[in-house]
PDB file of N, CA and C in Angstrom:
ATOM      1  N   UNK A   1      10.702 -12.823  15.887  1.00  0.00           N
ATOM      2  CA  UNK A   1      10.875 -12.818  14.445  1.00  0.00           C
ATOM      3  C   UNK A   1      10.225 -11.548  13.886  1.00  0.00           C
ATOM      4  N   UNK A   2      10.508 -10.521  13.307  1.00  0.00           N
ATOM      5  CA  UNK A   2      10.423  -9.553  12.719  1.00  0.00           C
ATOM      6  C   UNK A   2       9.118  -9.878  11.780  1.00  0.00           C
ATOM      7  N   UNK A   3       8.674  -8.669  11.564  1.00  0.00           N
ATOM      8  CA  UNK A   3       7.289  -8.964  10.627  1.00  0.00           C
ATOM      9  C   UNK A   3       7.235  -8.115   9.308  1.00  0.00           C
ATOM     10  N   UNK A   4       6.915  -8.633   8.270  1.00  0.00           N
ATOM     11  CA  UNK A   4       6.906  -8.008   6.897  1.00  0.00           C
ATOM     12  C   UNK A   4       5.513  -6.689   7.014  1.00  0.00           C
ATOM     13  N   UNK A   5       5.451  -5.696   5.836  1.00  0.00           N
ATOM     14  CA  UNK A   5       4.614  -4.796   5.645  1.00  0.00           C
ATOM     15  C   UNK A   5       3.087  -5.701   5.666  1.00  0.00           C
ATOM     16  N   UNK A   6       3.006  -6.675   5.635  1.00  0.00           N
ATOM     17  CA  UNK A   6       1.869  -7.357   5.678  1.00  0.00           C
ATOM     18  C   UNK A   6       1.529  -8.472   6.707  1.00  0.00           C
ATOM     19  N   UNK A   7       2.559  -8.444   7.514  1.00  0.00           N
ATOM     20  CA  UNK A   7       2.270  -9.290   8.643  1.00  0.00           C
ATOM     21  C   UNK A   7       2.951 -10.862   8.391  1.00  0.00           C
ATOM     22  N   UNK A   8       3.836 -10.843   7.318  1.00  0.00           N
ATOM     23  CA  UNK A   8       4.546 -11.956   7.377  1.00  0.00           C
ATOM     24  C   UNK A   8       5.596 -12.197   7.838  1.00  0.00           C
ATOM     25  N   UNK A   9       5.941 -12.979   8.777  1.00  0.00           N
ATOM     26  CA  UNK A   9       6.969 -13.805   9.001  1.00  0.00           C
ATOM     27  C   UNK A   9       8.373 -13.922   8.777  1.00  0.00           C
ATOM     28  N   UNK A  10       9.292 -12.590   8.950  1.00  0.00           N
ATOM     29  CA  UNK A  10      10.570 -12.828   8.128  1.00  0.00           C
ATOM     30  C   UNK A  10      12.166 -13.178   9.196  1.00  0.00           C
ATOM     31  N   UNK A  11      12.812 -13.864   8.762  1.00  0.00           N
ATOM     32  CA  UNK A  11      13.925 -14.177   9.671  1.00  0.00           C
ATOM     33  C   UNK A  11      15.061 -12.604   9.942  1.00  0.00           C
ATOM     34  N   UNK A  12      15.420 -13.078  11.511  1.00  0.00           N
ATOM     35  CA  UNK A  12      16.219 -11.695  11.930  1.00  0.00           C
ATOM     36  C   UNK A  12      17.426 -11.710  11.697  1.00  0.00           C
ATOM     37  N   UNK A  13      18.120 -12.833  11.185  1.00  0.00           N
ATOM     38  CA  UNK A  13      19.329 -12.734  10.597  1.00  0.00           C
ATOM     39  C   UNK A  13      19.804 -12.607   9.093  1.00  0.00           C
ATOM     40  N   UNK A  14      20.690 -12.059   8.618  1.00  0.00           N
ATOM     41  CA  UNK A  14      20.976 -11.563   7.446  1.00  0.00           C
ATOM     42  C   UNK A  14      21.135 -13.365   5.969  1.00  0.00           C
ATOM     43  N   UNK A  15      21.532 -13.980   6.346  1.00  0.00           N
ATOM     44  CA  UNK A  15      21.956 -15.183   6.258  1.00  0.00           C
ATOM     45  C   UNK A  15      20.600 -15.548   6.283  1.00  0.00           C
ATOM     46  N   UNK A  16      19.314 -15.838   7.413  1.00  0.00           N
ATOM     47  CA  UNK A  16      18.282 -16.517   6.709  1.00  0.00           C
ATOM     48  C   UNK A  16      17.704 -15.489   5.916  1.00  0.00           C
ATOM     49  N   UNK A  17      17.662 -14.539   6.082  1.00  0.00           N
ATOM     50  CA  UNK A  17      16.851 -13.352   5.050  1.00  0.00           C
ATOM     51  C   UNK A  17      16.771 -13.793   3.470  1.00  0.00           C
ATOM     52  N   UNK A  18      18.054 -14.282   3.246  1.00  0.00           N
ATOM     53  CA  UNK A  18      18.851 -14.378   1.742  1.00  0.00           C
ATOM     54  C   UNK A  18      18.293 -15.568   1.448  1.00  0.00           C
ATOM     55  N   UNK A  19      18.028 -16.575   2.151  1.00  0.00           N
ATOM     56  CA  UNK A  19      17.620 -18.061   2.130  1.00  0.00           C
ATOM     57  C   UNK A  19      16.517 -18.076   1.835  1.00  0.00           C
ATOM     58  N   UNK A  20      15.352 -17.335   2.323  1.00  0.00           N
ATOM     59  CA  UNK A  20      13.994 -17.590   2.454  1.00  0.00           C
ATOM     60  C   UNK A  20      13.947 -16.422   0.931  1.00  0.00           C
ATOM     61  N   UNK A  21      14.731 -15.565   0.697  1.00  0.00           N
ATOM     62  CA  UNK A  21      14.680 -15.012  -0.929  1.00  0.00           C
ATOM     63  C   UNK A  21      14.450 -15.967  -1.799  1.00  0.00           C
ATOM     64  N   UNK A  22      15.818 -16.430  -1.959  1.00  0.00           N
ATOM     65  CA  UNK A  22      15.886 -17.431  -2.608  1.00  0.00           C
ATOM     66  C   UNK A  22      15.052 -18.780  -2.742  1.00  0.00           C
ATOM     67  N   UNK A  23      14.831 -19.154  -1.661  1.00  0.00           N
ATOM     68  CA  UNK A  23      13.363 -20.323  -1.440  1.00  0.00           C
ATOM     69  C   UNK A  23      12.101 -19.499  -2.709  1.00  0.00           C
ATOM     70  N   UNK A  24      11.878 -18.078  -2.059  1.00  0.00           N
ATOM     71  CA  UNK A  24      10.783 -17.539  -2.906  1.00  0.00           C
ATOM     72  C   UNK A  24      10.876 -17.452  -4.068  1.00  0.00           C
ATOM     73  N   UNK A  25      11.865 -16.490  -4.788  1.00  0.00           N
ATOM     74  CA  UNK A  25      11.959 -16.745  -6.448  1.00  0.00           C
ATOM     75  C   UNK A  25      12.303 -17.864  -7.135  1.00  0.00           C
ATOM     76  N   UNK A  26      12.376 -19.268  -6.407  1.00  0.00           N
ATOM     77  CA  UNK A  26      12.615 -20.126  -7.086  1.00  0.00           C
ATOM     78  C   UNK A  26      11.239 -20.946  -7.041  1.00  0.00           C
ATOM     79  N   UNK A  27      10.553 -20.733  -5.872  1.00  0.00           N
ATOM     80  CA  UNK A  27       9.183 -20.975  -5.849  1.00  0.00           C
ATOM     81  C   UNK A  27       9.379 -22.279  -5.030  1.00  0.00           C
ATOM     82  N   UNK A  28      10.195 -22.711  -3.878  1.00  0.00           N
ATOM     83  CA  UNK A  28      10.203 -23.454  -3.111  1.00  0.00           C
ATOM     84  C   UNK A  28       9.267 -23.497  -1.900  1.00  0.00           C
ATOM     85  N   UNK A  29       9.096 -21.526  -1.829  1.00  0.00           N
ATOM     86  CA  UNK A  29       8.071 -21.495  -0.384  1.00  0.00           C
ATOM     87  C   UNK A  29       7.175 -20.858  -1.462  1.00  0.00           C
ATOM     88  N   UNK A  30       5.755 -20.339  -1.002  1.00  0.00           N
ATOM     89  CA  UNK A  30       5.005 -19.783  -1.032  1.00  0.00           C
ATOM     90  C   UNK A  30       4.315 -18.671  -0.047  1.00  0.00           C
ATOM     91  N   UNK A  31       4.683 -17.091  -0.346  1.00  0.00           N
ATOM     92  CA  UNK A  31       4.214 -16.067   0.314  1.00  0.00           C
ATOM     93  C   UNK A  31       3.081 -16.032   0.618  1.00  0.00           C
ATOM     94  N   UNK A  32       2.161 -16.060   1.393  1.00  0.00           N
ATOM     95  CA  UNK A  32       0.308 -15.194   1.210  1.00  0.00           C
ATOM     96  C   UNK A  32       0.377 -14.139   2.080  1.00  0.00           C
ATOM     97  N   UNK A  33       0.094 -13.467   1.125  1.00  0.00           N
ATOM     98  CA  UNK A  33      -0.714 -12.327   1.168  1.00  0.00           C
ATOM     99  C   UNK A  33      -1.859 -12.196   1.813  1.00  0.00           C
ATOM    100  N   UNK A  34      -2.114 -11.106   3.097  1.00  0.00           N
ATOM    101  CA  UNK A  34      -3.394 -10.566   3.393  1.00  0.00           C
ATOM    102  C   UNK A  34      -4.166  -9.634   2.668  1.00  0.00           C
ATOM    103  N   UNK A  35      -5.576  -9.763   2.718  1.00  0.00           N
ATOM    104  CA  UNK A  35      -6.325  -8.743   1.670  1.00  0.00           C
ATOM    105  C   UNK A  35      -6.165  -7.962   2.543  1.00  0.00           C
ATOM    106  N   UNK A  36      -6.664  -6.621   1.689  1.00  0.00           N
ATOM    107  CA  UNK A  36      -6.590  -5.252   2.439  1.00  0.00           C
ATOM    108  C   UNK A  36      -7.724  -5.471   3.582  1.00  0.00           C
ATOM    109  N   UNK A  37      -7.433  -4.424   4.805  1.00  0.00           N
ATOM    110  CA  UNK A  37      -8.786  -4.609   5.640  1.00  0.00           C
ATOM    111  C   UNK A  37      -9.872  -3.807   5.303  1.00  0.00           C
ATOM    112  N   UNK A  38     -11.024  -3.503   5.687  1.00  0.00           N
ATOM    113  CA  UNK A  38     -11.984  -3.179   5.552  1.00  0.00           C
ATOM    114  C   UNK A  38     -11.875  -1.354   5.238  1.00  0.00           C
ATOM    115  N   UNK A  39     -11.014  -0.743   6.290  1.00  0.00           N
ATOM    116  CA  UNK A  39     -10.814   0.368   6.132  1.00  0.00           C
ATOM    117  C   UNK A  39      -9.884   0.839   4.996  1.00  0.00           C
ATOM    118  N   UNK A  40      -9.177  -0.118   4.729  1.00  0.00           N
ATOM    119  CA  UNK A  40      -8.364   0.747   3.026  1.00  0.00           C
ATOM    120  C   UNK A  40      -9.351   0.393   1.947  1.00  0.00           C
ATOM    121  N   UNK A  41     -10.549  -0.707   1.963  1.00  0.00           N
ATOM    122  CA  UNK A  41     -11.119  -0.651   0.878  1.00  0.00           C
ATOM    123  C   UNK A  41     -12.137   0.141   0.878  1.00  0.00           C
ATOM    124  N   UNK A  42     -12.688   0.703   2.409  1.00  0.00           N
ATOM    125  CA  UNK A  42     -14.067   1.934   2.398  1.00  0.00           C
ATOM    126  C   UNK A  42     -13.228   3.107   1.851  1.00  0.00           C
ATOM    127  N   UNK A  43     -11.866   3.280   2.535  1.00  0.00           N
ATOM    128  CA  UNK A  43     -11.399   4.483   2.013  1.00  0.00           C
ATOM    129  C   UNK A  43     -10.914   5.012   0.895  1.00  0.00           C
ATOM    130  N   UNK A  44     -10.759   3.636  -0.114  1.00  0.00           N
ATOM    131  CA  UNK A  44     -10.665   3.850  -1.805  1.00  0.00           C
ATOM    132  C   UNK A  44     -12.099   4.291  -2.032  1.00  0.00           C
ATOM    133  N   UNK A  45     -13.051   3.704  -1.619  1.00  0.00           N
ATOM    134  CA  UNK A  45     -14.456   3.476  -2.404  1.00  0.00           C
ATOM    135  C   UNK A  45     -15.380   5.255  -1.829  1.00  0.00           C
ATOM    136  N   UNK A  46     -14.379   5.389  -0.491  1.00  0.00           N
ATOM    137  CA  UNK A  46     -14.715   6.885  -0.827  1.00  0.00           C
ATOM    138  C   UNK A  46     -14.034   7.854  -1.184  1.00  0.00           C
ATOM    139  N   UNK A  47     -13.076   7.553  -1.381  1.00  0.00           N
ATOM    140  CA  UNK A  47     -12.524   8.677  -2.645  1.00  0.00           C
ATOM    141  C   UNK A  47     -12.867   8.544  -4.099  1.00  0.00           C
ATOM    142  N   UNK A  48     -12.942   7.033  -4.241  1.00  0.00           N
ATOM    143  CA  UNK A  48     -14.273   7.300  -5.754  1.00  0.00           C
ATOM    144  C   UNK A  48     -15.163   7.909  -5.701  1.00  0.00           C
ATOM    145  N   UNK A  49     -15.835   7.929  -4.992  1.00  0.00           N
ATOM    146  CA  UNK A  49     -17.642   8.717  -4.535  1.00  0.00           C
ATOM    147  C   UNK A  49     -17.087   9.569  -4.857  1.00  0.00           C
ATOM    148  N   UNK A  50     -16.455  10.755  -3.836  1.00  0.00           N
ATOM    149  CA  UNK A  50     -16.185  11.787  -3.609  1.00  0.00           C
ATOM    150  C   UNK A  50     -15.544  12.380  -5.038  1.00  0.00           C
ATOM    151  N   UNK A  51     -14.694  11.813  -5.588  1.00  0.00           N
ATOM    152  CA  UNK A  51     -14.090  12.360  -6.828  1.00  0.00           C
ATOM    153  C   UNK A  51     -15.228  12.385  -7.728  1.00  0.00           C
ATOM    154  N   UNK A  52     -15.861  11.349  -7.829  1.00  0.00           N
ATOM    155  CA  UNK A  52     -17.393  11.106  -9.088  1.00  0.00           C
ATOM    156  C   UNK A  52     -17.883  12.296  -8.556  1.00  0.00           C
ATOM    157  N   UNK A  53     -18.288  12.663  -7.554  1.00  0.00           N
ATOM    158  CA  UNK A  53     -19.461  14.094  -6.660  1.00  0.00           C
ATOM    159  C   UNK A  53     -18.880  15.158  -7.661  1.00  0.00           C
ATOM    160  N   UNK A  54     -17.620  15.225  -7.653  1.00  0.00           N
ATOM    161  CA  UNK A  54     -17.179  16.873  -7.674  1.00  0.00           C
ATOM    162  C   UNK A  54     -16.911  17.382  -9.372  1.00  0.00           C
ATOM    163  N   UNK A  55     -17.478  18.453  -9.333  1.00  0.00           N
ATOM    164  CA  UNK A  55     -17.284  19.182 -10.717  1.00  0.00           C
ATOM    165  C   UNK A  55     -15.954  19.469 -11.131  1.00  0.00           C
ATOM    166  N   UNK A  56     -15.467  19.832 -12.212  1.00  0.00           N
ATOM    167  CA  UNK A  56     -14.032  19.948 -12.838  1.00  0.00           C
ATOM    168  C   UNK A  56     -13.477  21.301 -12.079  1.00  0.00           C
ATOM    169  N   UNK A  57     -13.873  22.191 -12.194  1.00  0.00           N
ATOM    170  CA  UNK A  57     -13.220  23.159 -11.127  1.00  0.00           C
ATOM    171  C   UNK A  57     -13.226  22.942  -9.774  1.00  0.00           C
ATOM    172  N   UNK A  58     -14.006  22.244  -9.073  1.00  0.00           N
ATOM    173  CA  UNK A  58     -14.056  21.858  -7.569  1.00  0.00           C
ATOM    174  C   UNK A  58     -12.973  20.968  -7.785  1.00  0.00           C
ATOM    175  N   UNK A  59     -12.439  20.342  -8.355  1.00  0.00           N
ATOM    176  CA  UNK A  59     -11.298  19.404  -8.737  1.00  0.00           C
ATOM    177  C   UNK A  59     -10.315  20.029  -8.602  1.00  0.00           C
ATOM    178  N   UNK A  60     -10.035  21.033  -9.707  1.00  0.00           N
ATOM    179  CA  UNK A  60      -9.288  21.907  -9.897  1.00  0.00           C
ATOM    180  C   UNK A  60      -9.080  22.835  -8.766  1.00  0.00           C
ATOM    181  N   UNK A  61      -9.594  23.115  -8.250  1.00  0.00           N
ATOM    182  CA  UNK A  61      -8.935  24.428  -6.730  1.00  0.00           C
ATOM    183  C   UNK A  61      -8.644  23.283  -5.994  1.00  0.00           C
ATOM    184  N   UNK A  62      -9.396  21.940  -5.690  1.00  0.00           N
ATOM    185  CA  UNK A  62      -8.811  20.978  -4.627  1.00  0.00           C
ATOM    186  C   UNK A  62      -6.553  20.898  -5.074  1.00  0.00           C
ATOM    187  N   UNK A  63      -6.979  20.609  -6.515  1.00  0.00           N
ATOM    188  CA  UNK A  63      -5.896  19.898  -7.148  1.00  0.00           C
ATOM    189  C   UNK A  63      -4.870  21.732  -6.665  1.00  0.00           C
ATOM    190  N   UNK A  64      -5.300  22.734  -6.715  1.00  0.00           N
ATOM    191  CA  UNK A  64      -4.404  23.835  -6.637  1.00  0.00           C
ATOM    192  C   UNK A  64      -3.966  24.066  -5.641  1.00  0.00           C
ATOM    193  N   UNK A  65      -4.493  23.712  -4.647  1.00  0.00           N
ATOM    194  CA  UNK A  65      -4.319  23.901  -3.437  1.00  0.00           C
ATOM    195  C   UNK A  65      -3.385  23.330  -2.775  1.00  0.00           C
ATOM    196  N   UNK A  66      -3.822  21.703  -3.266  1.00  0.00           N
ATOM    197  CA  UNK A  66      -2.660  20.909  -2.742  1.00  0.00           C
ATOM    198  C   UNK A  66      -1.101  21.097  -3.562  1.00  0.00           C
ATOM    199  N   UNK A  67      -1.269  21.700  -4.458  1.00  0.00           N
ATOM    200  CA  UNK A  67       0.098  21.928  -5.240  1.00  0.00           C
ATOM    201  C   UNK A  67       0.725  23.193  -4.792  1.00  0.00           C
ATOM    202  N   UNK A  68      -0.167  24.171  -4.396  1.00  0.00           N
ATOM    203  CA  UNK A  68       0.548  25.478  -3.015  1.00  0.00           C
ATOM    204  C   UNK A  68       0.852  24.772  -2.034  1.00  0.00           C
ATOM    205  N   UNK A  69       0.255  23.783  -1.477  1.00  0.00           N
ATOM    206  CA  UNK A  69       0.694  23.438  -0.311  1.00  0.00           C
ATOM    207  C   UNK A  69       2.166  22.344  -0.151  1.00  0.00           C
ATOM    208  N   UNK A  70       1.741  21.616  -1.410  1.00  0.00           N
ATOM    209  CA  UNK A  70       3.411  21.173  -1.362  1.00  0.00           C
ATOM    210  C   UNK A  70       4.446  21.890  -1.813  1.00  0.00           C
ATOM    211  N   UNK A  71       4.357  23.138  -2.521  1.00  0.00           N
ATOM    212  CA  UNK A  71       5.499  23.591  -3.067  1.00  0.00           C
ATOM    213  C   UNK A  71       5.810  25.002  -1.798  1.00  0.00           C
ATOM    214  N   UNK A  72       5.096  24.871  -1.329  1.00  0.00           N
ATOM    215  CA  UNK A  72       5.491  26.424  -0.159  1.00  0.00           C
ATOM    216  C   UNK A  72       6.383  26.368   0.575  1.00  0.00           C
TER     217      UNK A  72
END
């Protein structure tokens, strides 16, 4: 059985796919959700740090840089 972006449970045929939709927006089943793991919430909480650390121009050449680098 195929697995959702979060580790759920989804059917491999097209036909139950549509079924278990429908179960959901009508509120027959109930989805749960996993919390994030440990490493996507250290790695938000250090890019807060890190953004709080830095002065408006250290911002600014970060922020320039990455905008040369996507547009090159």
């Amino acid at each position: 059985m195929p697995k959702g972006p979060q580790g759920q449970k989804r059917p491999a045929d097209v036909i139950g796919c549509a079924v278990q939709v429908a179960r959901l927006s009508v509120g027959l089943e109930a989805e749960e959700l996993r919390e994030p793991s440990g490493r996507v919430r250290s790695g938000l909480a250090g890019a807060k740090a890190r953004a709080e650390g830095l002065t408006a121009e250290e911002r600014q050449g970060i922020a320039k840089k990455a905008a040369a680098v996507r547009w090159r």
